[in-house]
N, C-alpha and C. Protein backbone atom coordinates (compact mmCIF):
# COMPACT_ATOMS: atom_id res chain seq x y z
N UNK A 1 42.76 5.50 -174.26
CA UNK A 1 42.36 4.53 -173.26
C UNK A 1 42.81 3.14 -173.68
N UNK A 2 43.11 2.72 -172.78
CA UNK A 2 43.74 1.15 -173.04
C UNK A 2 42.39 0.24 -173.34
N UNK A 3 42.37 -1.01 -174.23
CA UNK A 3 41.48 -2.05 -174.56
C UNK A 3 41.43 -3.06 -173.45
N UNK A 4 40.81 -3.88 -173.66
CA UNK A 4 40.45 -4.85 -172.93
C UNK A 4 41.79 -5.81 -172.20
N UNK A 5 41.92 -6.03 -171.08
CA UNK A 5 43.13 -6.57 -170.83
C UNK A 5 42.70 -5.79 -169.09
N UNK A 6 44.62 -5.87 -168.91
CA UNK A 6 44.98 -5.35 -167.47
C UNK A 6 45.44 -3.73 -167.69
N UNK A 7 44.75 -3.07 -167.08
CA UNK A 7 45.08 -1.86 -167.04
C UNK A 7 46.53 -1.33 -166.85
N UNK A 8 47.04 -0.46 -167.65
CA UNK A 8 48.52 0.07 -167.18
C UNK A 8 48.78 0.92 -165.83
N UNK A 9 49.51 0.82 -164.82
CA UNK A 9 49.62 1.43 -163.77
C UNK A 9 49.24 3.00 -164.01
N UNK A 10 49.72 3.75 -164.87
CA UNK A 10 49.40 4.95 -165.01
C UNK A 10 47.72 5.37 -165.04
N UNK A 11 46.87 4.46 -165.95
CA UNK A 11 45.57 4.52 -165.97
C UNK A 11 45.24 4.22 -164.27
N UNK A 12 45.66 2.88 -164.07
CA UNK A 12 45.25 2.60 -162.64
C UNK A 12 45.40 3.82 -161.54
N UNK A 13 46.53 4.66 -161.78
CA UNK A 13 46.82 5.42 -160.73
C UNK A 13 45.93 6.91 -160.68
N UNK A 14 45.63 7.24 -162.21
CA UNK A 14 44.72 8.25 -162.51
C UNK A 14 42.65 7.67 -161.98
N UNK A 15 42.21 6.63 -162.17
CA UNK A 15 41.54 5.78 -161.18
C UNK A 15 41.32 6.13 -160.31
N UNK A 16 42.64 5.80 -159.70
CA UNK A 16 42.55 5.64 -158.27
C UNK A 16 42.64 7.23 -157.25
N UNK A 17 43.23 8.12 -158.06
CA UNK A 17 43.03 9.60 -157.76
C UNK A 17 41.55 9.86 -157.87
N UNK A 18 41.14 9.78 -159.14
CA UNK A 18 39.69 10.28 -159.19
C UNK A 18 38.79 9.76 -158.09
N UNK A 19 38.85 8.44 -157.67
CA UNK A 19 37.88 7.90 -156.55
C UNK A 19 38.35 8.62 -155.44
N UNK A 20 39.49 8.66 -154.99
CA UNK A 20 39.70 8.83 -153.93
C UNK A 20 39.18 10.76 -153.56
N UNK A 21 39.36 11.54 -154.61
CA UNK A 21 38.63 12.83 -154.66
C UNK A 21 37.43 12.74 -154.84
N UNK A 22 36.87 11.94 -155.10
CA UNK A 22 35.11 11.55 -155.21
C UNK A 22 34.79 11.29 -153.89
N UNK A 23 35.48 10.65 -153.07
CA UNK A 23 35.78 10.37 -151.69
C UNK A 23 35.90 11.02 -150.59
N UNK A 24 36.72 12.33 -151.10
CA UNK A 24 37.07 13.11 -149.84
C UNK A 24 35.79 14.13 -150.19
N UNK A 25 35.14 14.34 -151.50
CA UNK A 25 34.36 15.01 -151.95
C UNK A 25 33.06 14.60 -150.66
N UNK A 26 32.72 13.55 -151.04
CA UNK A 26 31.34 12.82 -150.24
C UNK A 26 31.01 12.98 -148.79
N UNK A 27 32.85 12.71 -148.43
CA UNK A 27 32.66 12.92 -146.65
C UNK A 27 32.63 14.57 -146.76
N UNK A 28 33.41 15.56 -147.05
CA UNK A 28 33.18 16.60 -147.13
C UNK A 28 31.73 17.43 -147.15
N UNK A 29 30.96 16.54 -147.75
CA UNK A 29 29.57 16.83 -148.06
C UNK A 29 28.92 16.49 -146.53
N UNK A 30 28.97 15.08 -146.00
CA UNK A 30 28.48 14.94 -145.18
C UNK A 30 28.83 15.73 -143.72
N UNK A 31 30.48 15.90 -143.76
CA UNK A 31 30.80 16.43 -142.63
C UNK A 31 30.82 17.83 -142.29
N UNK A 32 31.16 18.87 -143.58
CA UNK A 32 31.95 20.34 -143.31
C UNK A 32 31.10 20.98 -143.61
N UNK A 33 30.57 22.11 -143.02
CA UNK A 33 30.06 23.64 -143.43
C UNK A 33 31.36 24.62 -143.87
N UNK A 34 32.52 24.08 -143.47
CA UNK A 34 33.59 25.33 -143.85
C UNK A 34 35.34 24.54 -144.01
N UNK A 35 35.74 25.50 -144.46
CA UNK A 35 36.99 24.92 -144.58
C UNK A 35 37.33 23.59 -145.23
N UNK A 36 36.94 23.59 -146.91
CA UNK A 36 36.70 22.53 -147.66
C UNK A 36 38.11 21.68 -147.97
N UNK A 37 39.39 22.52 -147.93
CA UNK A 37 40.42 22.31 -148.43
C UNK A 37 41.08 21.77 -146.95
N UNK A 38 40.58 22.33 -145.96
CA UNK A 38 41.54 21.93 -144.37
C UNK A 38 42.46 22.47 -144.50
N UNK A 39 42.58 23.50 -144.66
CA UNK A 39 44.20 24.96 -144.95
C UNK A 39 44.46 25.17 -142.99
N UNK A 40 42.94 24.87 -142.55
CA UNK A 40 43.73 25.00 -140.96
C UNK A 40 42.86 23.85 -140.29
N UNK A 41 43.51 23.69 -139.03
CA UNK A 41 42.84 22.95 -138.11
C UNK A 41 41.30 23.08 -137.83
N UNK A 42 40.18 21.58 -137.79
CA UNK A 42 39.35 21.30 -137.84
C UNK A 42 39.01 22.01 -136.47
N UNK A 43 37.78 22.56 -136.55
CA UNK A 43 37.48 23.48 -135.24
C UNK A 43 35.60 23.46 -135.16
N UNK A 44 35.24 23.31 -134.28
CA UNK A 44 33.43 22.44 -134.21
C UNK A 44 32.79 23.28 -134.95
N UNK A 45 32.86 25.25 -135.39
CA UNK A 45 31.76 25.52 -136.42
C UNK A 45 32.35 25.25 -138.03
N UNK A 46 33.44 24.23 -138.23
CA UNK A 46 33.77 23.89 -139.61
C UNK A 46 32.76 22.42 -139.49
N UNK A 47 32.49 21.73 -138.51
CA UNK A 47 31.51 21.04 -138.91
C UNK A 47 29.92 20.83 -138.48
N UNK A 48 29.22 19.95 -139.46
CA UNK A 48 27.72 20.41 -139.35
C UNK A 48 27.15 19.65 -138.16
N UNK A 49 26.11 20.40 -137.54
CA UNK A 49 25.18 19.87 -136.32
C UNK A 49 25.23 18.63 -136.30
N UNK A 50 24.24 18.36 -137.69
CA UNK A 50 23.70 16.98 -137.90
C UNK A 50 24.33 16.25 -139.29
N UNK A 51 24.76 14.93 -138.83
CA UNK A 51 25.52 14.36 -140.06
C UNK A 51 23.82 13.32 -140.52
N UNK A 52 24.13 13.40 -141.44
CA UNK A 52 23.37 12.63 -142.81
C UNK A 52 24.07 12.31 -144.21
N UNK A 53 23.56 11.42 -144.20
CA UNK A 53 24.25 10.74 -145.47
C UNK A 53 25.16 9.43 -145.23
N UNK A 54 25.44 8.43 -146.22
CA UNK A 54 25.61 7.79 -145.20
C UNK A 54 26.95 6.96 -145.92
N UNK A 55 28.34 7.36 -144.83
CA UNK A 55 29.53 7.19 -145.30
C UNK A 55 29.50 5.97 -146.07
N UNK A 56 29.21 4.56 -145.60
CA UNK A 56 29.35 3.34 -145.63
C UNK A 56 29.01 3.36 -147.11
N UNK A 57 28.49 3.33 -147.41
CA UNK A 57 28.01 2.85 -149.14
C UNK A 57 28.88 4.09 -150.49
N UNK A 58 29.03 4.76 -150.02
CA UNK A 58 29.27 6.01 -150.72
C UNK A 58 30.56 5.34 -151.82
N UNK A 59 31.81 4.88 -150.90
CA UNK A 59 32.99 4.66 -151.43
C UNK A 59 32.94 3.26 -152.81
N UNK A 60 31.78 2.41 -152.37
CA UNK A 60 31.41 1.74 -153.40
C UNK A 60 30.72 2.63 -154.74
N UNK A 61 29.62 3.42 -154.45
CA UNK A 61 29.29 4.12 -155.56
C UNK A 61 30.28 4.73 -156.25
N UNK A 62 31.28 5.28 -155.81
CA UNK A 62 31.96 6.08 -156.44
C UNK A 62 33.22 5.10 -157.56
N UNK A 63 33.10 4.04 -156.72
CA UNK A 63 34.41 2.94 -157.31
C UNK A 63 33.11 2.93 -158.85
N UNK A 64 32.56 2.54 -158.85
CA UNK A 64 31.31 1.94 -159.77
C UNK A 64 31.07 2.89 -160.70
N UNK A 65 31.04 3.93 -160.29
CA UNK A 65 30.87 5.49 -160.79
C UNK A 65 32.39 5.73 -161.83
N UNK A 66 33.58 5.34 -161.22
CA UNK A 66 34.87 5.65 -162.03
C UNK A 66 35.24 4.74 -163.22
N UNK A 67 34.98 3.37 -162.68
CA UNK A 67 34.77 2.34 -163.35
C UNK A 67 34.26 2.65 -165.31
N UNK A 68 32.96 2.91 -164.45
CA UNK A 68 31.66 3.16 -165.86
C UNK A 68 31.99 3.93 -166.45
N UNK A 69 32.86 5.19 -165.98
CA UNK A 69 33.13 6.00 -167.03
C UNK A 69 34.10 5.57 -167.55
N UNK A 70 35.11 4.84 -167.27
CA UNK A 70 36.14 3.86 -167.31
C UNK A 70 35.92 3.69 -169.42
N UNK A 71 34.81 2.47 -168.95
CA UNK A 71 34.52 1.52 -170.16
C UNK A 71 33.70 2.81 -171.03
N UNK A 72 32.86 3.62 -170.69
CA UNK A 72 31.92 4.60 -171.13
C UNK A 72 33.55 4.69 -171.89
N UNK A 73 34.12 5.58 -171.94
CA UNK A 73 34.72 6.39 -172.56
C UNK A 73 35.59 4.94 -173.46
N UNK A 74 35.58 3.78 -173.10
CA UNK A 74 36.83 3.20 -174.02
C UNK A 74 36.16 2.31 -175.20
N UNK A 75 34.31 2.14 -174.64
CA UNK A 75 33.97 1.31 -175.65
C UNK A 75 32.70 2.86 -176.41
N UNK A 76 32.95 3.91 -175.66
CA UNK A 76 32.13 5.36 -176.78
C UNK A 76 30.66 4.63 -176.33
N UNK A 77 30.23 4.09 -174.92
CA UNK A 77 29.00 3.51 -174.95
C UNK A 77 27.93 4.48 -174.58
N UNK A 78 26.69 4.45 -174.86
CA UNK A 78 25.87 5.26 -173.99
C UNK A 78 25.31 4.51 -173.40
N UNK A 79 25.73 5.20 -172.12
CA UNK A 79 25.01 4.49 -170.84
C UNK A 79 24.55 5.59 -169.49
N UNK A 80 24.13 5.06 -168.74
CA UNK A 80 23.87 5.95 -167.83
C UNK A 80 23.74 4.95 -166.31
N UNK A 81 24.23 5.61 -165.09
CA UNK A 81 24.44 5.40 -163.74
C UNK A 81 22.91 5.58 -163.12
N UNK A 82 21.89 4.64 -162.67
CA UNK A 82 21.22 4.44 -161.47
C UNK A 82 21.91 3.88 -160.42
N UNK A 83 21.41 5.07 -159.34
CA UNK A 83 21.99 4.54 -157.55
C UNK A 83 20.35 4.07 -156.66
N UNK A 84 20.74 2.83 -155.98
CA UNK A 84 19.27 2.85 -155.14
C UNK A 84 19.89 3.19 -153.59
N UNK A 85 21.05 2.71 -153.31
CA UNK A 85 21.39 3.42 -151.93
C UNK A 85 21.07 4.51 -151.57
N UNK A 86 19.90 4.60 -150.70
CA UNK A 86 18.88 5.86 -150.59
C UNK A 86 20.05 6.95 -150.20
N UNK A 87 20.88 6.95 -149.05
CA UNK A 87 21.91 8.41 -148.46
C UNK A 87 23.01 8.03 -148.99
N UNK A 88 23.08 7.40 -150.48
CA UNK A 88 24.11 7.51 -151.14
C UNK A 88 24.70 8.35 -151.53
N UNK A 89 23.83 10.07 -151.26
CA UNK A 89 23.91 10.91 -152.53
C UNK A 89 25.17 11.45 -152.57
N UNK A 90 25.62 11.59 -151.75
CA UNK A 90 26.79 12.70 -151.80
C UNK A 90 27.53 12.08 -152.53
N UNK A 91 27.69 11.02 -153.45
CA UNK A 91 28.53 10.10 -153.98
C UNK A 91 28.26 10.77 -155.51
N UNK A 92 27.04 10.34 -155.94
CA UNK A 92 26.50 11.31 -157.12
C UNK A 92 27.16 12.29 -157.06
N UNK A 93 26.39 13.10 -156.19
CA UNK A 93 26.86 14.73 -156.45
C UNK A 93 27.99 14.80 -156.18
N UNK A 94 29.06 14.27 -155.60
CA UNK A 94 30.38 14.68 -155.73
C UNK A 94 31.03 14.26 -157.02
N UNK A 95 30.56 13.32 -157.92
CA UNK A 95 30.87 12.63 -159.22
C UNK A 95 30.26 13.64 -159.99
N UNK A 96 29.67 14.16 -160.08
CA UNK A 96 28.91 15.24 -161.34
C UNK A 96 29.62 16.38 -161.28
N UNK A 97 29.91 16.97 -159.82
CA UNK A 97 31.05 17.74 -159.58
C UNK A 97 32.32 17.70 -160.03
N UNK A 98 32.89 16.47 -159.84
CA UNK A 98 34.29 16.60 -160.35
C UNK A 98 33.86 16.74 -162.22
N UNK A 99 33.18 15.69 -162.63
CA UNK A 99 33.16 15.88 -164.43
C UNK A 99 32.91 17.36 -164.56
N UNK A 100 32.56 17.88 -163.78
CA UNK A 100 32.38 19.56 -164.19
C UNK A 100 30.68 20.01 -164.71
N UNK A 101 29.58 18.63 -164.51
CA UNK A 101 28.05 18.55 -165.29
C UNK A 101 27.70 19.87 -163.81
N UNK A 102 27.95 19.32 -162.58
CA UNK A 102 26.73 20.04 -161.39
C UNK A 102 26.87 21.60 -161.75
N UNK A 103 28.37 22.03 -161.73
CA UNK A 103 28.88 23.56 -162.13
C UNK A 103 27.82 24.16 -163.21
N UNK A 104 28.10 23.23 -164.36
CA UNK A 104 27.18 23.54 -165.49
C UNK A 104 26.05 24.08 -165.06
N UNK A 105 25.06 23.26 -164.36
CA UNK A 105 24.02 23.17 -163.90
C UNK A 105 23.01 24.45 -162.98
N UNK A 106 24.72 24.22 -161.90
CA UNK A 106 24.25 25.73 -160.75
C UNK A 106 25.62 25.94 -160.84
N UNK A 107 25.72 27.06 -161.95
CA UNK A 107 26.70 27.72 -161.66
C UNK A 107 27.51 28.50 -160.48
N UNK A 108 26.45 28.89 -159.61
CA UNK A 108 27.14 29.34 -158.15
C UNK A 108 27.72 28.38 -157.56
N UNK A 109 27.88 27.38 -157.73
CA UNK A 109 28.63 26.10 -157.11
C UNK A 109 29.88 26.01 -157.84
N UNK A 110 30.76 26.93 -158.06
CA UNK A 110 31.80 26.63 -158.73
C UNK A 110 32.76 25.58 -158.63
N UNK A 111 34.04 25.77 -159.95
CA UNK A 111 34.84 24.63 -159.15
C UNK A 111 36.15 25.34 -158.93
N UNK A 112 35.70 25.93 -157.46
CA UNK A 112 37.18 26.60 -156.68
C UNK A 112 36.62 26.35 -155.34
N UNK A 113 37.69 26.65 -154.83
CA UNK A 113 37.71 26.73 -152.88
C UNK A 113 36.45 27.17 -152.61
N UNK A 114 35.77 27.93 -152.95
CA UNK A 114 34.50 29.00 -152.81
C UNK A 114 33.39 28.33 -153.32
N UNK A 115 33.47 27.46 -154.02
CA UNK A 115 32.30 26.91 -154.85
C UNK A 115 32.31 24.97 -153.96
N UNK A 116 33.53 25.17 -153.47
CA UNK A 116 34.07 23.72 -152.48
C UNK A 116 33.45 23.93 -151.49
N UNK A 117 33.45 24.87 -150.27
CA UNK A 117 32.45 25.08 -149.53
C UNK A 117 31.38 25.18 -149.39
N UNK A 118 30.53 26.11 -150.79
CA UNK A 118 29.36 25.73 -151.43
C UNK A 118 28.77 24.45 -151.32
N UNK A 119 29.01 23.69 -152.15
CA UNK A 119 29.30 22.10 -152.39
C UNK A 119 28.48 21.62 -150.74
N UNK A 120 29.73 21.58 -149.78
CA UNK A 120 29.47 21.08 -149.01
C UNK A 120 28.41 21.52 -147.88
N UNK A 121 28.17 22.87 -147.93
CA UNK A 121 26.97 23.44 -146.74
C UNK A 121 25.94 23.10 -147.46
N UNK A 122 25.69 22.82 -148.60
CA UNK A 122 24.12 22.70 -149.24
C UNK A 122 24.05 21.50 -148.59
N UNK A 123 24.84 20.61 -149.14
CA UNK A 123 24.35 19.17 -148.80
C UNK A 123 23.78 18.83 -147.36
N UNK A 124 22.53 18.26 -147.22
CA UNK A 124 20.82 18.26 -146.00
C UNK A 124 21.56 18.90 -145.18
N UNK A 125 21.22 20.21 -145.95
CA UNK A 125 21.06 21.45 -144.99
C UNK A 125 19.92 22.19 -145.27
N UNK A 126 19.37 22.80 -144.69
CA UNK A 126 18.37 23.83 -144.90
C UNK A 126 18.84 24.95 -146.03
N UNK A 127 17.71 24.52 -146.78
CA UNK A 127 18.19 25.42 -147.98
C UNK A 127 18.50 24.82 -149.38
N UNK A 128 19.51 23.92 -148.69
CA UNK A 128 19.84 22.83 -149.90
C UNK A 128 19.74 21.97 -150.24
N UNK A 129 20.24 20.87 -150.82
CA UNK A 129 20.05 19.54 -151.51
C UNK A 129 19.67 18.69 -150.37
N UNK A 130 18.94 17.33 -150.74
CA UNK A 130 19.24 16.56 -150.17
C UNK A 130 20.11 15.43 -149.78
N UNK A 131 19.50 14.55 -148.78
CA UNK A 131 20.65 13.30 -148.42
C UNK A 131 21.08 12.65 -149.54
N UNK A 132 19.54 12.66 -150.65
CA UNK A 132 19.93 11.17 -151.43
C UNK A 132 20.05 11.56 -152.55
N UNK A 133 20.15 10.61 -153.81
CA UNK A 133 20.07 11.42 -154.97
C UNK A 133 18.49 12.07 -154.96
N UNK A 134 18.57 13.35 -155.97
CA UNK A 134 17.00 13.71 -156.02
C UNK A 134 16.59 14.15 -157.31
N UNK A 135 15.93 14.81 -157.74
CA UNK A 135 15.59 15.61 -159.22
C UNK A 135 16.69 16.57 -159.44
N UNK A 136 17.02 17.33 -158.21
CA UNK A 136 18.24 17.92 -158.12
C UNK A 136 19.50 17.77 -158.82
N UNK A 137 20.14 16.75 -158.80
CA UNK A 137 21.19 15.80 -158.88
C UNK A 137 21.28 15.52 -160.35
N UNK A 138 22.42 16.13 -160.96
CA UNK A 138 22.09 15.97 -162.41
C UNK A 138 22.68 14.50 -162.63
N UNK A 139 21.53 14.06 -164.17
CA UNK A 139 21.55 12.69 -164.43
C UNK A 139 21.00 11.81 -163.58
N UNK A 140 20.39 11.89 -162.80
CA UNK A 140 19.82 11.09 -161.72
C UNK A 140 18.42 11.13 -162.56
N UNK A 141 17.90 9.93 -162.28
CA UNK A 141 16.89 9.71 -162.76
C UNK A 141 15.65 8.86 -161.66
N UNK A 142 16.28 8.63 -160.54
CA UNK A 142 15.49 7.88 -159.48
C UNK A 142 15.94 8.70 -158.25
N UNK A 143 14.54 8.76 -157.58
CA UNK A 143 14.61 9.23 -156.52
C UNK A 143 15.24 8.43 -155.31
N UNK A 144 16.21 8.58 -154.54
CA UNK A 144 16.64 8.05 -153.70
C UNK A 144 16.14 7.76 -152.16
N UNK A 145 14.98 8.50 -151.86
CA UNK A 145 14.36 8.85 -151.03
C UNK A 145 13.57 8.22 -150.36
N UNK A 146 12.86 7.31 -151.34
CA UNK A 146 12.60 5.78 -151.31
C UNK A 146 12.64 4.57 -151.55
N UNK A 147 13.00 3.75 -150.73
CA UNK A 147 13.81 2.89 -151.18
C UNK A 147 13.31 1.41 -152.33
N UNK A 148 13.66 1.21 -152.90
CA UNK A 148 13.22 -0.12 -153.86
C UNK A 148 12.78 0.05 -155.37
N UNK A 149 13.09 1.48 -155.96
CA UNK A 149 12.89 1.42 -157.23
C UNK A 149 13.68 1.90 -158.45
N UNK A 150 14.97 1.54 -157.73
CA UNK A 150 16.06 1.56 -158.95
C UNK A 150 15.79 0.54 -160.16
N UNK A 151 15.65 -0.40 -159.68
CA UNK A 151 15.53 -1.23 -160.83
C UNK A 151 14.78 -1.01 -161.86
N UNK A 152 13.62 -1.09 -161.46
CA UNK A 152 12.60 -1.24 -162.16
C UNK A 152 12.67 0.58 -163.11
N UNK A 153 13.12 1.38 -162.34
CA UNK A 153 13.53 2.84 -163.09
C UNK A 153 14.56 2.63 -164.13
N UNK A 154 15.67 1.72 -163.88
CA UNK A 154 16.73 1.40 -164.93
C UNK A 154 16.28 0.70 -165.71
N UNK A 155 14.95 -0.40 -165.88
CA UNK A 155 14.24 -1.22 -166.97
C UNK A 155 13.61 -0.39 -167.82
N UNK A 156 12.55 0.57 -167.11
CA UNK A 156 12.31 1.37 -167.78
C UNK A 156 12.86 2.28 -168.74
N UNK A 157 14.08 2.64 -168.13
CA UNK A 157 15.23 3.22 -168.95
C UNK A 157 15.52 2.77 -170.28
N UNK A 158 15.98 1.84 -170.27
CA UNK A 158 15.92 0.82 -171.25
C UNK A 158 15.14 0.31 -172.26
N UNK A 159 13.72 0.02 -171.89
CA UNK A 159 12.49 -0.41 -172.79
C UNK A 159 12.73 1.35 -174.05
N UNK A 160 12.49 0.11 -175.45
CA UNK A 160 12.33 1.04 -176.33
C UNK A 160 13.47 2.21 -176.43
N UNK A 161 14.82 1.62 -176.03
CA UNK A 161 16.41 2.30 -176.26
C UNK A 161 17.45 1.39 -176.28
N UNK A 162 17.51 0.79 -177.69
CA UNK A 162 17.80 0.04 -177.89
C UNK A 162 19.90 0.14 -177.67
N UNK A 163 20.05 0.93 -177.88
CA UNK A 163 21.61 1.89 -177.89
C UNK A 163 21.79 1.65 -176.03
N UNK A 164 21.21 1.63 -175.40
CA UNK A 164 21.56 2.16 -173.92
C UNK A 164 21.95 0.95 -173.02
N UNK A 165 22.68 1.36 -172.67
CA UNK A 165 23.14 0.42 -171.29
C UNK A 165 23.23 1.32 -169.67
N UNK A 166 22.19 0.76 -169.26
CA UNK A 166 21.71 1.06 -168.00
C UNK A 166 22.36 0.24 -166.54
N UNK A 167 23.21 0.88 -165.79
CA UNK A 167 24.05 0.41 -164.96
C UNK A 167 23.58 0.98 -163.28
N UNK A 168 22.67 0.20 -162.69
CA UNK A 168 21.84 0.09 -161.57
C UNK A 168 22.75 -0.35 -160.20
N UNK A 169 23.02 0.57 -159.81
CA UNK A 169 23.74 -0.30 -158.21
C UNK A 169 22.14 -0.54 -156.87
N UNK A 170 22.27 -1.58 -156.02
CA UNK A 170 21.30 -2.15 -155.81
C UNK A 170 21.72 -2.26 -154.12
N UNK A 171 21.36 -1.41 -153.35
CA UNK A 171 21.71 -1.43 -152.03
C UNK A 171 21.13 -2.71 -151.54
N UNK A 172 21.93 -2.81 -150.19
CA UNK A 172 21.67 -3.79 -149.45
C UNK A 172 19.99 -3.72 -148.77
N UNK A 173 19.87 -2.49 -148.45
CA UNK A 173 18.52 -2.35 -147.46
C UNK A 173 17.42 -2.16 -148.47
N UNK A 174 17.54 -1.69 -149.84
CA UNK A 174 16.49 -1.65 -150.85
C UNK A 174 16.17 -3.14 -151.52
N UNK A 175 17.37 -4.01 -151.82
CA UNK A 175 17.02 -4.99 -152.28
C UNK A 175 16.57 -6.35 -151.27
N UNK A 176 15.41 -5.87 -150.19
CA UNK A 176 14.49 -6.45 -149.16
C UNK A 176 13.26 -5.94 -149.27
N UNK A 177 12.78 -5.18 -150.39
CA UNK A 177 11.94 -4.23 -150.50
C UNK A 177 10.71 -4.97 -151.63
N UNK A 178 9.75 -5.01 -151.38
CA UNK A 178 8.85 -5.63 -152.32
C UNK A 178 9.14 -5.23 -153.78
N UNK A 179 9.20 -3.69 -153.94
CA UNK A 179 9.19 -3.53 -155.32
C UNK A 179 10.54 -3.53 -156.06
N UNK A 180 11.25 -4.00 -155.02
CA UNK A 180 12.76 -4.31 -155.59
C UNK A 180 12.82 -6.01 -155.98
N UNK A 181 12.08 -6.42 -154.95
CA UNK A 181 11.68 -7.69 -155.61
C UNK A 181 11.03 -8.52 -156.28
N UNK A 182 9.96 -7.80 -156.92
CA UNK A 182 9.08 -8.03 -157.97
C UNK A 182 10.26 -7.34 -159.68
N UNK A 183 10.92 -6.25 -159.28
CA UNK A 183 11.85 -5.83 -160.27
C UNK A 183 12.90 -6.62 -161.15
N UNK A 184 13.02 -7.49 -160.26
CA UNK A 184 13.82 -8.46 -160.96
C UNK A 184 13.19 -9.30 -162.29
N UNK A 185 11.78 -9.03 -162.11
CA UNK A 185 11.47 -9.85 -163.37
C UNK A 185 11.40 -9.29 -164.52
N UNK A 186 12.10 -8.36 -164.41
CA UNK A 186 11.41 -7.32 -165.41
C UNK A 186 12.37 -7.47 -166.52
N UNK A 187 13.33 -8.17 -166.95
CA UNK A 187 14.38 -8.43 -167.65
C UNK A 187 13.41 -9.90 -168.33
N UNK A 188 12.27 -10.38 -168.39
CA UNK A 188 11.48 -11.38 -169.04
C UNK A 188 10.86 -10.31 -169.97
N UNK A 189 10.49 -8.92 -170.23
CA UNK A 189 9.85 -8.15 -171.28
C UNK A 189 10.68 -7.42 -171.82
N UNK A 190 12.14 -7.58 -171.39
CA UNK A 190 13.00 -6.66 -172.50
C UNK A 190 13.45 -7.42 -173.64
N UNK A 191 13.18 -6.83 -174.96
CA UNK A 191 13.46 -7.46 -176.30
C UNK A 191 14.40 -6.80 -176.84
N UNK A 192 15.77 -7.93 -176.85
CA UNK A 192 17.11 -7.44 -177.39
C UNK A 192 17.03 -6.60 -178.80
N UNK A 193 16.07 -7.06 -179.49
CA UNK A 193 16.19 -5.90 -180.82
C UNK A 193 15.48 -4.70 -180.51
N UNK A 194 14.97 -4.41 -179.52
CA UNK A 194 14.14 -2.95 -179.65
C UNK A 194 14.43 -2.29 -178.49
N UNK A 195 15.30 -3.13 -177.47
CA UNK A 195 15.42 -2.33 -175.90
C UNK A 195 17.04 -2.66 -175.29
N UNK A 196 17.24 -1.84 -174.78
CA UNK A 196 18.64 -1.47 -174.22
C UNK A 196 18.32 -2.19 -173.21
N UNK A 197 20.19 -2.60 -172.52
CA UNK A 197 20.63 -4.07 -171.42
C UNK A 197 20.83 -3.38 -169.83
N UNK A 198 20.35 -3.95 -169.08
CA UNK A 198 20.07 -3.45 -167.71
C UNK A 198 21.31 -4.11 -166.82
N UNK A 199 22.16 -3.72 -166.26
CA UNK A 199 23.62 -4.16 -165.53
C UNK A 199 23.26 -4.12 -163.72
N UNK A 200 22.52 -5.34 -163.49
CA UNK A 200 22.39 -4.71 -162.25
C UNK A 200 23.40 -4.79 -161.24
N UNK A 201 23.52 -4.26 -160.24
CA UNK A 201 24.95 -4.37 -159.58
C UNK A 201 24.74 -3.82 -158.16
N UNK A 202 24.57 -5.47 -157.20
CA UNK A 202 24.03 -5.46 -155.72
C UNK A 202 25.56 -4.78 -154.80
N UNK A 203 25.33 -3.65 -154.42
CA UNK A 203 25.92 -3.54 -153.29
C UNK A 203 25.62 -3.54 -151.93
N UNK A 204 26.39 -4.91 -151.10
CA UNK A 204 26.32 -5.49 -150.01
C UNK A 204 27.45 -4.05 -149.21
């Protein structure tokens, strides 16, 4: 991995692949019951009744998401990803997917064509996962479901881990939320020698 500076086109271009499959991953989630790869023409039972989830925010999580592993892997940091964009999820779960953690997890979700369709009929469908991140969702640690307590979940994170860097994205509609706004103070009781640094990061 390259150091601190301007990235070399080659890194940039490997980047920019991974988001963009994190991407087609997410809408996939939100849109398809079938035909994950599009080998044929889109036809109304390849997609679902009801869409949920919610495109608009997704493509930021995932930039944020490539990023972190970005520096994760170049400075060996431990850190970990909070999302508060409540129907962010498919962004998560398509990111845990590609690293290969969700497979781990539920193995019937493979990572082939078969386990691609998988993938996408669970997602708020009956039966399966939900819209947002949930307990489900590996590495997730905040429920997405309601809105306004990323933060204060990523402080917590932190208190008494001193090693950790906690990287919080901060939706637009959560950070209007009382307990998103009382959260902010919560960086007055973290003590640099005994507690890990909180990165918060508002997406408008």
């Amino acid at each position: 991995m390259a150091g601190p500076g301007p990235l070399g086109r080659q890194e940039l271009e490997r980047l920019d692949a991974y988001w963009r499959a994190a991407n087609y991953l997410s809408v996939g989630q939100i849109y398809l019951l079938a035909n994950p790869l599009l080998r044929e023409p889109l036809k109304l039972e390849h997609i679902k009744p009801r869409l949920l989830g919610h495109w608009g925010t997704t493509p930021g999580l995932n930039f944020v998401y490539v990023h972190m592993n970005r520096i994760i892997r170049r400075e060996d940091l431990n850190a970990i990803y909070v999302t508060g964009p409540g129907h962010g999820g498919p962004g998560v779960v398509a990111n845990t997917y590609l690293e290969g953690t969700y497979s781990e997890i539920y193995p019937h979700i493979g990572r082939d064509e078969e386990g691609l369709r998988r993938l996408f009929r669970q997602f708020s469908f009956p039966g399966g996962i939900p819209s947002h991140a949930a307990p489900e969702t590996p590495g997730s640690i905040n429920e997405g479901g309601e809105l306004g307590y990323s933060l204060v979940h990523a402080y917590g994170a932190a208190f008494d881990n001193p090693d950790l860097l906690v990287c919080c994205v901060i939706g637009d509609g959560e950070a209007e939320t009382g307990p998103l706004a009382t959260s902010w103070h919560s960086n007055k009781f973290l003590d640099p020698a005994t507690d890990g640094a909180v990165l918060p990061i508002l997406h408008l």
